[in-house]
N, C-alpha and C. Protein backbone atom coordinates (compact mmCIF):
# COMPACT_ATOMS: atom_id res chain seq x y z
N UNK A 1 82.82 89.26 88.49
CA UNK A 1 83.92 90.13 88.82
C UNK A 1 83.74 91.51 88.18
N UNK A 2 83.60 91.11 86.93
CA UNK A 2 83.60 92.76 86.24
C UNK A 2 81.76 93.72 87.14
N UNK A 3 80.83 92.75 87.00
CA UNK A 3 79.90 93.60 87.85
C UNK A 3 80.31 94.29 88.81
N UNK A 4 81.27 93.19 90.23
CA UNK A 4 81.51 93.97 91.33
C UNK A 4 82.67 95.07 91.20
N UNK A 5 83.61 94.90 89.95
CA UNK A 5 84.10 96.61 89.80
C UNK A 5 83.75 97.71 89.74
N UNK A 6 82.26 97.10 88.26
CA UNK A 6 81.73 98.55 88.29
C UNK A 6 81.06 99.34 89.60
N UNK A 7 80.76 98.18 89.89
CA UNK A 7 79.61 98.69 91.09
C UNK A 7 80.23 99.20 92.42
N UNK A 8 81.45 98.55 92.54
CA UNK A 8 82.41 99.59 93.61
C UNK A 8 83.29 100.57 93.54
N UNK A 9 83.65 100.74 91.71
CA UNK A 9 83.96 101.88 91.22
C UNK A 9 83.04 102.91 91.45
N UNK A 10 81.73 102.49 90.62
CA UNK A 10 80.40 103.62 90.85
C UNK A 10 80.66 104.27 92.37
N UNK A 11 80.41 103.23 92.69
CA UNK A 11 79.98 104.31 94.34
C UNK A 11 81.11 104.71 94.63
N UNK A 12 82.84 104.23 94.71
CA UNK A 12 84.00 105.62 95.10
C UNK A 12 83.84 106.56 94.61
N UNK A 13 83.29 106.79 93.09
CA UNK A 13 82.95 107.99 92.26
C UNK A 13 82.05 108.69 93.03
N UNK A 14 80.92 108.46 93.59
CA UNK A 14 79.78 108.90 94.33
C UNK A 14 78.98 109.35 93.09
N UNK A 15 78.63 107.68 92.05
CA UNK A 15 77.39 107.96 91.16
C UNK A 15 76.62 106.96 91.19
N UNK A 16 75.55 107.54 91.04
CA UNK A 16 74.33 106.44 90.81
C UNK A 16 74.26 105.87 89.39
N UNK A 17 73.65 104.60 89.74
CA UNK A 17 73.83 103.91 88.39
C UNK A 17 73.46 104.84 87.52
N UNK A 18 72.18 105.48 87.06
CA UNK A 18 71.43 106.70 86.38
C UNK A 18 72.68 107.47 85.93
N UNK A 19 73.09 108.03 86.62
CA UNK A 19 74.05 109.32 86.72
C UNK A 19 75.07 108.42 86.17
N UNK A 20 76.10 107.32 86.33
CA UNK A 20 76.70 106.67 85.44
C UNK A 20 76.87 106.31 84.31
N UNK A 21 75.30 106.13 83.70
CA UNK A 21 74.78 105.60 82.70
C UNK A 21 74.89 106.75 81.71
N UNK A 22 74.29 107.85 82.11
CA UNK A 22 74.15 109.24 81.70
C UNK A 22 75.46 109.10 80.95
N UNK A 23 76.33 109.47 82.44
CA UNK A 23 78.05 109.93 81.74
C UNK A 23 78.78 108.50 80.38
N UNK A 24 78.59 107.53 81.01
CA UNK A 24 78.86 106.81 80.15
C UNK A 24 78.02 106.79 78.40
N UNK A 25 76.90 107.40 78.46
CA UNK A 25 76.32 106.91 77.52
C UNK A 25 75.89 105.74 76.99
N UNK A 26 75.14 104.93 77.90
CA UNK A 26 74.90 103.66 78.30
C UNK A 26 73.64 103.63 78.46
N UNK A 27 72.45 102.89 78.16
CA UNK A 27 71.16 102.83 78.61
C UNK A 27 71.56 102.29 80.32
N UNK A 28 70.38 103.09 80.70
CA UNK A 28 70.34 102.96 82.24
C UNK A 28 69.95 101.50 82.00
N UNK A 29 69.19 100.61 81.93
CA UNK A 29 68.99 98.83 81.97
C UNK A 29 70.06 98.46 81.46
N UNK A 30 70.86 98.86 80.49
CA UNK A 30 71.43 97.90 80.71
C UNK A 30 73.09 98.11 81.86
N UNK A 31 73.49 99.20 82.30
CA UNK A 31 74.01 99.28 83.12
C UNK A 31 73.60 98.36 84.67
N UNK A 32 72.29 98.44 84.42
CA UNK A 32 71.62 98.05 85.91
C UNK A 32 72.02 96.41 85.65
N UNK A 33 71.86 96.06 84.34
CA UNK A 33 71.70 94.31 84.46
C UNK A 33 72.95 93.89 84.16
N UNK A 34 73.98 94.78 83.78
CA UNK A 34 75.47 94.97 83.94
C UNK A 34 75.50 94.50 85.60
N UNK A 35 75.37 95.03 86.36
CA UNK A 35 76.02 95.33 87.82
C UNK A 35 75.34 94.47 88.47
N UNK A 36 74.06 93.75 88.35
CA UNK A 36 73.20 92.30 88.59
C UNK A 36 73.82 91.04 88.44
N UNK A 37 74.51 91.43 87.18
CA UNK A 37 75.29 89.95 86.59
C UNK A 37 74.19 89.55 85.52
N UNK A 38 73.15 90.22 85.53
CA UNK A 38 72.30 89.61 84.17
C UNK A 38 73.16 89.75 82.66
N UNK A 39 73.67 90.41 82.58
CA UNK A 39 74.39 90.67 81.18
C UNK A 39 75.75 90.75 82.06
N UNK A 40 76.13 89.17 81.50
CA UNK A 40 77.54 89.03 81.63
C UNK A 40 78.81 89.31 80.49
N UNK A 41 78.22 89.28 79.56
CA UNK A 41 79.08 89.72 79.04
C UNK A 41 78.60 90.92 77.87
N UNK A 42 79.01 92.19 78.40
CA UNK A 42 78.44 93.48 78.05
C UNK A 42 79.81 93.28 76.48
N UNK A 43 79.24 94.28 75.86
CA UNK A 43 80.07 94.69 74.37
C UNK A 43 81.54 95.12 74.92
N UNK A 44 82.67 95.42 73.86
CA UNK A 44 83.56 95.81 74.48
C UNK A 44 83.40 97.09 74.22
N UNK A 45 82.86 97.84 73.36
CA UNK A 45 82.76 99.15 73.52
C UNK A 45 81.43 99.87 74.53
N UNK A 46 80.88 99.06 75.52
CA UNK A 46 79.92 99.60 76.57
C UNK A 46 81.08 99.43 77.76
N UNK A 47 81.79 98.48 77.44
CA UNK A 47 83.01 98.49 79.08
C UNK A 47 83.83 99.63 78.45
N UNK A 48 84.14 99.64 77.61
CA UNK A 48 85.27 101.24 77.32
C UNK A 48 84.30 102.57 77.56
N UNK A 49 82.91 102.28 77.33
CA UNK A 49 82.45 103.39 78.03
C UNK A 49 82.16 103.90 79.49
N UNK A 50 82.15 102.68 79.82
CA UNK A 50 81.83 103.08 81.42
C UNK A 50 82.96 103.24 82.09
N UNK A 51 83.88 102.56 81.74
CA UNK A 51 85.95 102.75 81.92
C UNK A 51 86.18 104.30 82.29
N UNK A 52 85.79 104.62 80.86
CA UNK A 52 85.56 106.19 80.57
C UNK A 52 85.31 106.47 81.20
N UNK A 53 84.16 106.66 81.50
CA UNK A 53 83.22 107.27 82.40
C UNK A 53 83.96 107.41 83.50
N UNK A 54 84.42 106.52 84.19
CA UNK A 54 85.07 106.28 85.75
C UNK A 54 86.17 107.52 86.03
N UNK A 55 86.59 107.25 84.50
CA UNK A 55 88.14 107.60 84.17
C UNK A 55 89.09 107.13 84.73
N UNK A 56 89.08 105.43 84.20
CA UNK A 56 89.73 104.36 84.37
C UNK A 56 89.92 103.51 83.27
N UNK A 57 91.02 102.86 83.60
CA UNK A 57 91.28 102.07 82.02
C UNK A 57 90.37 100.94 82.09
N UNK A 58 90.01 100.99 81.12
CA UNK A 58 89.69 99.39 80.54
C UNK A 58 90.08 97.93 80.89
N UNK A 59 91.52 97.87 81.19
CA UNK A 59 92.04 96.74 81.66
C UNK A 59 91.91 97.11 83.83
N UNK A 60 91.76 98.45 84.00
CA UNK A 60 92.08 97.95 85.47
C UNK A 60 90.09 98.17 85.51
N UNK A 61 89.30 98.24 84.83
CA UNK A 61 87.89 97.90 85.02
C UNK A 61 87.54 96.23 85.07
N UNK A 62 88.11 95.56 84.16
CA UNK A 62 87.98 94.31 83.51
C UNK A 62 88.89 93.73 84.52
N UNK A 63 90.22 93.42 85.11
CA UNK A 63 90.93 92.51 85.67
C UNK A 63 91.32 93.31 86.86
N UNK A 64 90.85 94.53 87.61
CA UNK A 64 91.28 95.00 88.28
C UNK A 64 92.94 95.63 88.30
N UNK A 65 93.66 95.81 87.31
CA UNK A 65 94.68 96.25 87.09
C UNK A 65 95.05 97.73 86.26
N UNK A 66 95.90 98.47 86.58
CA UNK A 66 96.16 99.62 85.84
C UNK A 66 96.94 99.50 85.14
């Protein structure tokens, strides 16, 4: 679930994972194995970054809610 947020957040934003990663301050792998489902469970301060990034909360990244 949390993969397919980021990954359909990313693209309403119109960013590439790269360009996500960037803004978030996130290594590009592990964003990529974020959005794969390889790393299921990312840190909580790499989901508050990419949240960020979106400029979205944390909870509507994680459970789909604002």
């Amino acid at each position: 679930m949390l993969n397919e947020n980021i990954r359909k957040l990313r693209k309403k934003a119109g960013l590439t994972q790269e360009k996500l990663a960037i803004k978030a301050g996130v290594p590009y792998t592990t964003l990529a194995k974020i959005e794969i489902g390889v790393i299921k469970r990312p840190s909580v301060q790499t989901i508050q970054k990419i949240a960020d990034a979106l400029g979205i909360s944390i909870d509507y990244l994680v459970k789909n809610k604002r």
